[in-house]
N, C-alpha and C. Protein backbone atom coordinates (compact mmCIF):
# COMPACT_ATOMS: atom_id res chain seq x y z
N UNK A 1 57.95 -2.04 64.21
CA UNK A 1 58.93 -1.42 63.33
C UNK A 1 58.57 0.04 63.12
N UNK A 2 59.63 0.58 62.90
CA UNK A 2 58.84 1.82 62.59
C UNK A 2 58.67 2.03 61.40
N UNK A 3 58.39 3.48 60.85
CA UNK A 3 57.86 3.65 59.56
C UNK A 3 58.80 3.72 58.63
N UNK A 4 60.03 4.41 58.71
CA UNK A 4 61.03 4.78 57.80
C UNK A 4 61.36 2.79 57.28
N UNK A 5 61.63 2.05 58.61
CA UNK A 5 61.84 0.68 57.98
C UNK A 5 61.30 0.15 57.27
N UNK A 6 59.52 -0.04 57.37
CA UNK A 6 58.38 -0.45 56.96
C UNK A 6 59.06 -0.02 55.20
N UNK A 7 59.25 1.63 55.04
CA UNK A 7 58.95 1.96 53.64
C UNK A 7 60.21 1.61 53.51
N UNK A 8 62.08 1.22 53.59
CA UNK A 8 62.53 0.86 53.09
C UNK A 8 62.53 -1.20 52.46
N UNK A 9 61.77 -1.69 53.38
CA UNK A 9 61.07 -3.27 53.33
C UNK A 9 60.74 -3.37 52.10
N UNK A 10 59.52 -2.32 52.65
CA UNK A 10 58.51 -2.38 50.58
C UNK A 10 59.34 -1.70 49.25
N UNK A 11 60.00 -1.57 49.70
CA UNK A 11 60.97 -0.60 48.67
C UNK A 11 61.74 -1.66 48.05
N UNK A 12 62.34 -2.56 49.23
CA UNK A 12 63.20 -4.14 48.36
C UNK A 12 62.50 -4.58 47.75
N UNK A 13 61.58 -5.04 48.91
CA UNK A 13 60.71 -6.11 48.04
C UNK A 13 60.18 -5.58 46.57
N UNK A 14 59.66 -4.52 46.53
CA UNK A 14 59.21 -4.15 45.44
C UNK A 14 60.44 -4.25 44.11
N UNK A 15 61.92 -3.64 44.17
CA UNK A 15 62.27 -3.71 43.87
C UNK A 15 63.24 -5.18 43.34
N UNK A 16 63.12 -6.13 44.16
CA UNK A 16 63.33 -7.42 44.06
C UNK A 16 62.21 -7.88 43.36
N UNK A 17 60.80 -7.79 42.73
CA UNK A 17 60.06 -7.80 42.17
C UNK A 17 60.03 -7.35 40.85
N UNK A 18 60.19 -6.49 40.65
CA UNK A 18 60.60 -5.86 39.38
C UNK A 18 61.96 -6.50 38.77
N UNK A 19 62.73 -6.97 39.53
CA UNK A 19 64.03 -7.96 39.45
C UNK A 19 63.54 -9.14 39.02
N UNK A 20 63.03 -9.86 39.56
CA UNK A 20 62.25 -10.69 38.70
C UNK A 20 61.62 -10.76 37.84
N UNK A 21 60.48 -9.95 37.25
CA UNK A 21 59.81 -10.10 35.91
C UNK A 21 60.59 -9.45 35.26
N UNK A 22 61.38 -8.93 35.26
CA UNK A 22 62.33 -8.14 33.88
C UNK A 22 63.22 -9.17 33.37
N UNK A 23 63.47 -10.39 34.67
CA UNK A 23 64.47 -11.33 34.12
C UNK A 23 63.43 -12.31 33.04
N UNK A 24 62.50 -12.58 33.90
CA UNK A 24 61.04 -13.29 33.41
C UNK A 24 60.91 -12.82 31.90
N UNK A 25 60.80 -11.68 31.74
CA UNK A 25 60.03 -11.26 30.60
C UNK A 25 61.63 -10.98 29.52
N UNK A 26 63.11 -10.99 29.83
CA UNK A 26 64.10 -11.10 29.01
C UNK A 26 64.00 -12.08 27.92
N UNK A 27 63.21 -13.47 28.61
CA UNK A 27 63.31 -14.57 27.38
C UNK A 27 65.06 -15.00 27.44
N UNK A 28 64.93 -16.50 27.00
CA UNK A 28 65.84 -17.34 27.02
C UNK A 28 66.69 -17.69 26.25
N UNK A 29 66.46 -16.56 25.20
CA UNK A 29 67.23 -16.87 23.89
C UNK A 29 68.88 -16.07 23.97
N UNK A 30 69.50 -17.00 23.38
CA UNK A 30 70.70 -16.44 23.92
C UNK A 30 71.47 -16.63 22.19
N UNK A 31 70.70 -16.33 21.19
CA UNK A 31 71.30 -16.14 19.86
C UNK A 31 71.50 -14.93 19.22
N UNK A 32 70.65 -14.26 20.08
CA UNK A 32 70.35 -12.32 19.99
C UNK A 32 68.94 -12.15 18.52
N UNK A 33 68.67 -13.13 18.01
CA UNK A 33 67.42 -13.08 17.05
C UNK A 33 66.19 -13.92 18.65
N UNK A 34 65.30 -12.98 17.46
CA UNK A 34 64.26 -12.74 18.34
C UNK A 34 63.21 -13.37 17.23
N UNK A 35 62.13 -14.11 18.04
CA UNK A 35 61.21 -14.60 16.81
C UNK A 35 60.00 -14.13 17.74
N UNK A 36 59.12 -14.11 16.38
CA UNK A 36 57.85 -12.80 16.08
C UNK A 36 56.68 -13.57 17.17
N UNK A 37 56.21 -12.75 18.05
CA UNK A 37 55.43 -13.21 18.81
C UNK A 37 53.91 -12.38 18.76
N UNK A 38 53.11 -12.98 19.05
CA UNK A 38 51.82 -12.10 18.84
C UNK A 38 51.63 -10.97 20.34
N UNK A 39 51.27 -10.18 19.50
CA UNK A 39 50.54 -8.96 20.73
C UNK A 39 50.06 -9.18 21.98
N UNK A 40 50.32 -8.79 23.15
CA UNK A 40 49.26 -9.22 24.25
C UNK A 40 48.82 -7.83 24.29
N UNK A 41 47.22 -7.77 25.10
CA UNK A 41 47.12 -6.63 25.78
C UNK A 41 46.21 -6.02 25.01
N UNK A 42 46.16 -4.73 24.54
CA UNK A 42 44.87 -3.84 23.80
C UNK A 42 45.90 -4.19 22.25
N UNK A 43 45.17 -4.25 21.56
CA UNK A 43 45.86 -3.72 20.31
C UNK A 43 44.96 -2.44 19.52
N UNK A 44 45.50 -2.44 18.38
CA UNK A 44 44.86 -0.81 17.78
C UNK A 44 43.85 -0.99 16.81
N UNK A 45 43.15 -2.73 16.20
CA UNK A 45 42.85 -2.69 15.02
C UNK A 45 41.65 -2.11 15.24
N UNK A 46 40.83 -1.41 14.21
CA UNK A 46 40.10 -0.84 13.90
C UNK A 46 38.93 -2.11 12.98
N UNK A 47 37.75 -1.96 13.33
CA UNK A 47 36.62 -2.83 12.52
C UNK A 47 35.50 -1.80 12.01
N UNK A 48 34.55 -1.85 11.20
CA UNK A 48 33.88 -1.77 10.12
C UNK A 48 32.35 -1.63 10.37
N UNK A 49 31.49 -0.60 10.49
CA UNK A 49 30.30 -0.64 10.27
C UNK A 49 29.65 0.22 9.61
N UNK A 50 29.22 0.23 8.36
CA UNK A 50 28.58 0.51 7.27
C UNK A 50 27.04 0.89 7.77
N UNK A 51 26.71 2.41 7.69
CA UNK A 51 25.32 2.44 7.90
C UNK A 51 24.45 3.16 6.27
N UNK A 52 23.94 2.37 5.82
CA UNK A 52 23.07 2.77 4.33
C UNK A 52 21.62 2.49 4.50
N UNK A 53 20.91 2.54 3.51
CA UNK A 53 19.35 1.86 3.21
C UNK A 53 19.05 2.16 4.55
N UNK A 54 18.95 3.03 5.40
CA UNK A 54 18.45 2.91 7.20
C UNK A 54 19.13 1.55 7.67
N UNK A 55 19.94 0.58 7.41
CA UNK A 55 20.52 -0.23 7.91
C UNK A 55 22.16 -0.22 8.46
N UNK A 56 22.28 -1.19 9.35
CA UNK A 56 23.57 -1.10 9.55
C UNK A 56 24.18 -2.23 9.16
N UNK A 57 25.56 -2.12 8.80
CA UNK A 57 25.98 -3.37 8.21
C UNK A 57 27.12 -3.57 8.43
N UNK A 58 28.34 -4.80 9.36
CA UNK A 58 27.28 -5.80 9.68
C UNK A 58 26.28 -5.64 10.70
N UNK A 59 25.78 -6.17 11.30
CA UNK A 59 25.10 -5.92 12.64
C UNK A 59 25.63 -6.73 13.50
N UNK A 60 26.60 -7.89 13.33
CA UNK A 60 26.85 -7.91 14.50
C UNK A 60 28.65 -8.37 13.80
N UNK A 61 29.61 -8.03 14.91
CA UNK A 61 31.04 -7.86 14.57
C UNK A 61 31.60 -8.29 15.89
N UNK A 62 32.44 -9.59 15.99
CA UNK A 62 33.58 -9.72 17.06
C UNK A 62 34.81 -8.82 16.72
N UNK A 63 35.11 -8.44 17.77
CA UNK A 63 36.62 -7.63 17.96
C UNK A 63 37.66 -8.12 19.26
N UNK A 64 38.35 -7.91 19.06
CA UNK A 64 39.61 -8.17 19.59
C UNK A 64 39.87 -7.01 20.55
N UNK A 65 40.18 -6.97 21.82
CA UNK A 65 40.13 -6.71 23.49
C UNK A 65 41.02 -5.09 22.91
N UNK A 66 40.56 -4.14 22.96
CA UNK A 66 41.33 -2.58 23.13
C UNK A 66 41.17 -2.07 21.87
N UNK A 67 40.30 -2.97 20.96
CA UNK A 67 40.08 -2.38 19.38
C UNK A 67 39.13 -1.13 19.47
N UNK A 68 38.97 -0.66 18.27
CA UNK A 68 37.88 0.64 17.94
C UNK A 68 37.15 0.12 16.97
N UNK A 69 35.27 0.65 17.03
CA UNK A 69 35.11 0.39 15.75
C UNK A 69 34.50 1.51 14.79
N UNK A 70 34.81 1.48 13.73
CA UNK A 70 34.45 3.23 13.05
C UNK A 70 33.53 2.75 12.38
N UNK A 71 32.00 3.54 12.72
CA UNK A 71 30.75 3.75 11.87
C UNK A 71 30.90 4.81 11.00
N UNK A 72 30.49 4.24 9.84
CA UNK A 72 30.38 5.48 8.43
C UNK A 72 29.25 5.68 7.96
N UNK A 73 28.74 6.66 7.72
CA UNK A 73 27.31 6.88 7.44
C UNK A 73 27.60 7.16 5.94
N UNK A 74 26.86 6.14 5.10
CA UNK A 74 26.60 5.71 3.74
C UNK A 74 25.29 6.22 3.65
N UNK A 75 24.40 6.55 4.54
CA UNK A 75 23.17 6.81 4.41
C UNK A 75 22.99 8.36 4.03
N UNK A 76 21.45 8.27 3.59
CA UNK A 76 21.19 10.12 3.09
C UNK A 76 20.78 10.71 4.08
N UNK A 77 20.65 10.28 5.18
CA UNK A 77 20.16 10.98 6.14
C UNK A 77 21.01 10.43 7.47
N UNK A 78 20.66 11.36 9.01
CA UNK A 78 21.37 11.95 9.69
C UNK A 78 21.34 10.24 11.06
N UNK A 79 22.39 10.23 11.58
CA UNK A 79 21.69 8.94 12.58
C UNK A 79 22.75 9.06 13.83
N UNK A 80 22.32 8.80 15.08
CA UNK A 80 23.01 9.07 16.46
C UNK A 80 23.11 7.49 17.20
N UNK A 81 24.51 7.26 16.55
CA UNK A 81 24.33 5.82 17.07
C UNK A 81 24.90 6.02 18.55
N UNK A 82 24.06 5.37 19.45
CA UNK A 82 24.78 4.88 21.06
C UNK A 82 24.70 3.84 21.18
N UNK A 83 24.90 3.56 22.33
CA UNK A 83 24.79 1.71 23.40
C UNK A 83 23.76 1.47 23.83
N UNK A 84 23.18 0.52 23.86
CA UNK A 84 22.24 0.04 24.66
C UNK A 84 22.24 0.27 26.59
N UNK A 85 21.06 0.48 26.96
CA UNK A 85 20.02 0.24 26.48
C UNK A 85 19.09 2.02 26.00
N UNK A 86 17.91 2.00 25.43
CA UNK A 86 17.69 3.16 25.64
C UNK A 86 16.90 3.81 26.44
N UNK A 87 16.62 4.96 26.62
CA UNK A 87 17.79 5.99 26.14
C UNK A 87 18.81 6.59 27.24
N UNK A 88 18.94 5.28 28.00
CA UNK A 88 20.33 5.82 29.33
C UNK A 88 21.18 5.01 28.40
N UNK A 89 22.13 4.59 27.29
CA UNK A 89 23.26 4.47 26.74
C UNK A 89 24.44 3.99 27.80
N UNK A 90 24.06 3.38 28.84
CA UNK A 90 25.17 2.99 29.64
C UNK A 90 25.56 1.90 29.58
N UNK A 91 25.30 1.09 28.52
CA UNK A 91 26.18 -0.81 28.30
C UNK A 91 27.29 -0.59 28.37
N UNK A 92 27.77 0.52 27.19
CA UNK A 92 28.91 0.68 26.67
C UNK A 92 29.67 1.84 26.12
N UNK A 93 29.70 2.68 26.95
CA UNK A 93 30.42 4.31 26.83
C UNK A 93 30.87 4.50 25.79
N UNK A 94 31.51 3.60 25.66
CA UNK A 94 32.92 3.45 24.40
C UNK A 94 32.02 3.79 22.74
N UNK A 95 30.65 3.31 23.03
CA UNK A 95 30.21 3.36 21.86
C UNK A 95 29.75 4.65 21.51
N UNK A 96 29.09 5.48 22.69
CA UNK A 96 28.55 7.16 22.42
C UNK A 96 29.53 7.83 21.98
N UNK A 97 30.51 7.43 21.71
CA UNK A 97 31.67 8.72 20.82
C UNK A 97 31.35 8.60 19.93
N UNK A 98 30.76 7.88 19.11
CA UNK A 98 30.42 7.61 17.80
C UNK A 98 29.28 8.75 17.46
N UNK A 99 28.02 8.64 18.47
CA UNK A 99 26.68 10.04 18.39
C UNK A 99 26.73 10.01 16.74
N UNK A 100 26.49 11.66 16.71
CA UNK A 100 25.49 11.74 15.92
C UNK A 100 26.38 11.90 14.66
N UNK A 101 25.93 11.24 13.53
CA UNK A 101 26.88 11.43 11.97
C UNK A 101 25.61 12.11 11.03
N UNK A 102 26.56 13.06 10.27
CA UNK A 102 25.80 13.06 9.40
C UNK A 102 26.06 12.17 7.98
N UNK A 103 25.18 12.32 7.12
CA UNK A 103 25.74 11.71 5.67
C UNK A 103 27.00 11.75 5.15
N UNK A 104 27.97 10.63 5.12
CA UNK A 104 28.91 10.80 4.55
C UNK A 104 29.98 11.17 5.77
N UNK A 105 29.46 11.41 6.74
CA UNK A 105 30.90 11.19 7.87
C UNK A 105 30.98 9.86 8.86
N UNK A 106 32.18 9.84 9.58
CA UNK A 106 33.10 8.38 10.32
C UNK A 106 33.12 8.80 11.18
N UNK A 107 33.19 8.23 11.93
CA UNK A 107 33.75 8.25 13.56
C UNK A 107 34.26 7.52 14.61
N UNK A 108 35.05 6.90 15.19
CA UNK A 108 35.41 5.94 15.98
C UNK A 108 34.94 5.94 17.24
N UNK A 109 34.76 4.69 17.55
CA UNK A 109 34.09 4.50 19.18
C UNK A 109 35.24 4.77 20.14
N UNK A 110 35.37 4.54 21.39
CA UNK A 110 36.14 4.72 22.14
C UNK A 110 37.23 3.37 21.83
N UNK A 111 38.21 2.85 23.15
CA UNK A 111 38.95 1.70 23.04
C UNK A 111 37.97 0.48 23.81
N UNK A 112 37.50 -0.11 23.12
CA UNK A 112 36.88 -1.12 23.61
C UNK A 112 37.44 -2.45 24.42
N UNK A 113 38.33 -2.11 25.79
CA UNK A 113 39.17 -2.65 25.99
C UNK A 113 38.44 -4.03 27.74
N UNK A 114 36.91 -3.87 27.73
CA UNK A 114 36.22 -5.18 28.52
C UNK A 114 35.92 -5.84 27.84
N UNK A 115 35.93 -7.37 28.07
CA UNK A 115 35.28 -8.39 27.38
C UNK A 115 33.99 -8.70 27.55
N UNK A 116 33.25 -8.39 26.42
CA UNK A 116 31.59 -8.32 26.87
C UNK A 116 30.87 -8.16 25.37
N UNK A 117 29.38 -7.99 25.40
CA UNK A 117 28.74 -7.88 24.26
C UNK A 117 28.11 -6.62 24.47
N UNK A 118 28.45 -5.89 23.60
CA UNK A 118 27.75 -4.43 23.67
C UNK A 118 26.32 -4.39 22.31
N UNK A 119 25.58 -4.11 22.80
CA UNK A 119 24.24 -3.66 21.96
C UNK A 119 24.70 -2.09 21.58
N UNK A 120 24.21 -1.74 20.32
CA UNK A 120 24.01 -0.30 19.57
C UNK A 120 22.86 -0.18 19.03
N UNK A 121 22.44 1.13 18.70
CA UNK A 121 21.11 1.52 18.11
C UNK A 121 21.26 2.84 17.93
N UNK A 122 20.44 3.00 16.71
CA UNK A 122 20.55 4.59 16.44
C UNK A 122 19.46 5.27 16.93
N UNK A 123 19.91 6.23 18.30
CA UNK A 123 18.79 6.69 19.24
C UNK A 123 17.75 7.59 19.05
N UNK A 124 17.68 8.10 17.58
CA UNK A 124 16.24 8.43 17.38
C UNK A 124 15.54 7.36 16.31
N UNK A 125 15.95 6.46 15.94
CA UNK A 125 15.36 5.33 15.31
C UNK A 125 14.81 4.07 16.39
N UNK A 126 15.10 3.93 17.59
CA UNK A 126 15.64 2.91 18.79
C UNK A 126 14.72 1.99 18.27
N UNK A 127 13.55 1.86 17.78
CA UNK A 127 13.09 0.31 17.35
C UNK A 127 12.96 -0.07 16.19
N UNK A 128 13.63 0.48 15.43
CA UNK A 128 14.20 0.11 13.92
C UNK A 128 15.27 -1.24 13.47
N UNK A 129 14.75 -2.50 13.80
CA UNK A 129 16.01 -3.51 14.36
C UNK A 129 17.09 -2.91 13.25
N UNK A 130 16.92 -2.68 12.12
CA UNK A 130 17.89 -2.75 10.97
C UNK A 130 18.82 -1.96 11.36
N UNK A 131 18.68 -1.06 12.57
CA UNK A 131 19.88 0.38 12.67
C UNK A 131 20.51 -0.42 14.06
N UNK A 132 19.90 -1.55 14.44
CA UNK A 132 20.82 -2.22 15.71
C UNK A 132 21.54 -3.38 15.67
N UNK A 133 22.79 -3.24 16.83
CA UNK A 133 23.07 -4.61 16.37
C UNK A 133 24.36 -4.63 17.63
N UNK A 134 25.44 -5.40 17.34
CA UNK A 134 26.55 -5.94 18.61
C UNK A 134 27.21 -5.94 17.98
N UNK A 135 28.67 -5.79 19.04
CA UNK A 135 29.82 -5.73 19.18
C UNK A 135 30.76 -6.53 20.48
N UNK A 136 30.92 -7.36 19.79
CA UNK A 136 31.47 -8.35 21.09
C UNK A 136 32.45 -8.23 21.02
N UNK A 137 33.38 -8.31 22.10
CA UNK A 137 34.86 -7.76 22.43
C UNK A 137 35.22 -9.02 22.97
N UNK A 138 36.37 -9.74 22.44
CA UNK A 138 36.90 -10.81 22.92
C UNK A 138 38.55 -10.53 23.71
């Protein structure tokens, strides 16, 4: 075949594809009300970690697949939270946006959007268990 055919082929098909899941994904309801279905995919919620007393709290937190989680430094002093392991921080990227806080500031991790268990630690404390802990992404 030649080429011009080849790319009008993939062009149906593709488009006969997209013909299908749009019918797929219309749903069967033919009353024009629509009932409330849960989220697929990343969602936006945001979870909770409290750093005071040199501790972090909780230390360990499930989240939900594309969430963020924002560390707040409650503490009087300064702390650079990353990912495990140290000090190459490569478990979990998502978590080094967070770095360095000072007293009294937030910050959000990246979108935590693999399913996995990420380790954190605050990287000039690194064997302080109280400043470490997980984040499991379901």
């Amino acid at each position: 075949m030649k080429a011009v055919n080849k790319k009008f082929i993939w062009g149906f098909a593709a488009a006969g594809a997209m013909a299908i899941l749009m019918a797929a994904c219309s749903g069967g309801s033919s009353s024009g009300a629509s009932s409330p279905t849960a989220p697929t995919g990343p969602t936006t919620a945001t979870d909770t970690i409290t750093i005071s007393n040199n501790a972090v709290s909780p230390q360990n937190i499930t989240i939900a697949r594309g969430s963020q989680v924002t560390f707040i430094n409650n503490d009087s002093r300064t702390h650079d939270m990353e990912s495990n392991p140290h000090p190459e921080h490569t478990d979990c990227p998502e978590i080094n946006q967070v770095g360095f806080l000072n007293p009294g500031q937030r910050r959000q991790t990246g979108n935590m959007n693999t399913v996995r268990t990420c380790g954190y630690h605050d990287h000039d404390q690194d064997t302080v268990r109280s400043l470490q802990g997980t984040i499991t992404i379901q």
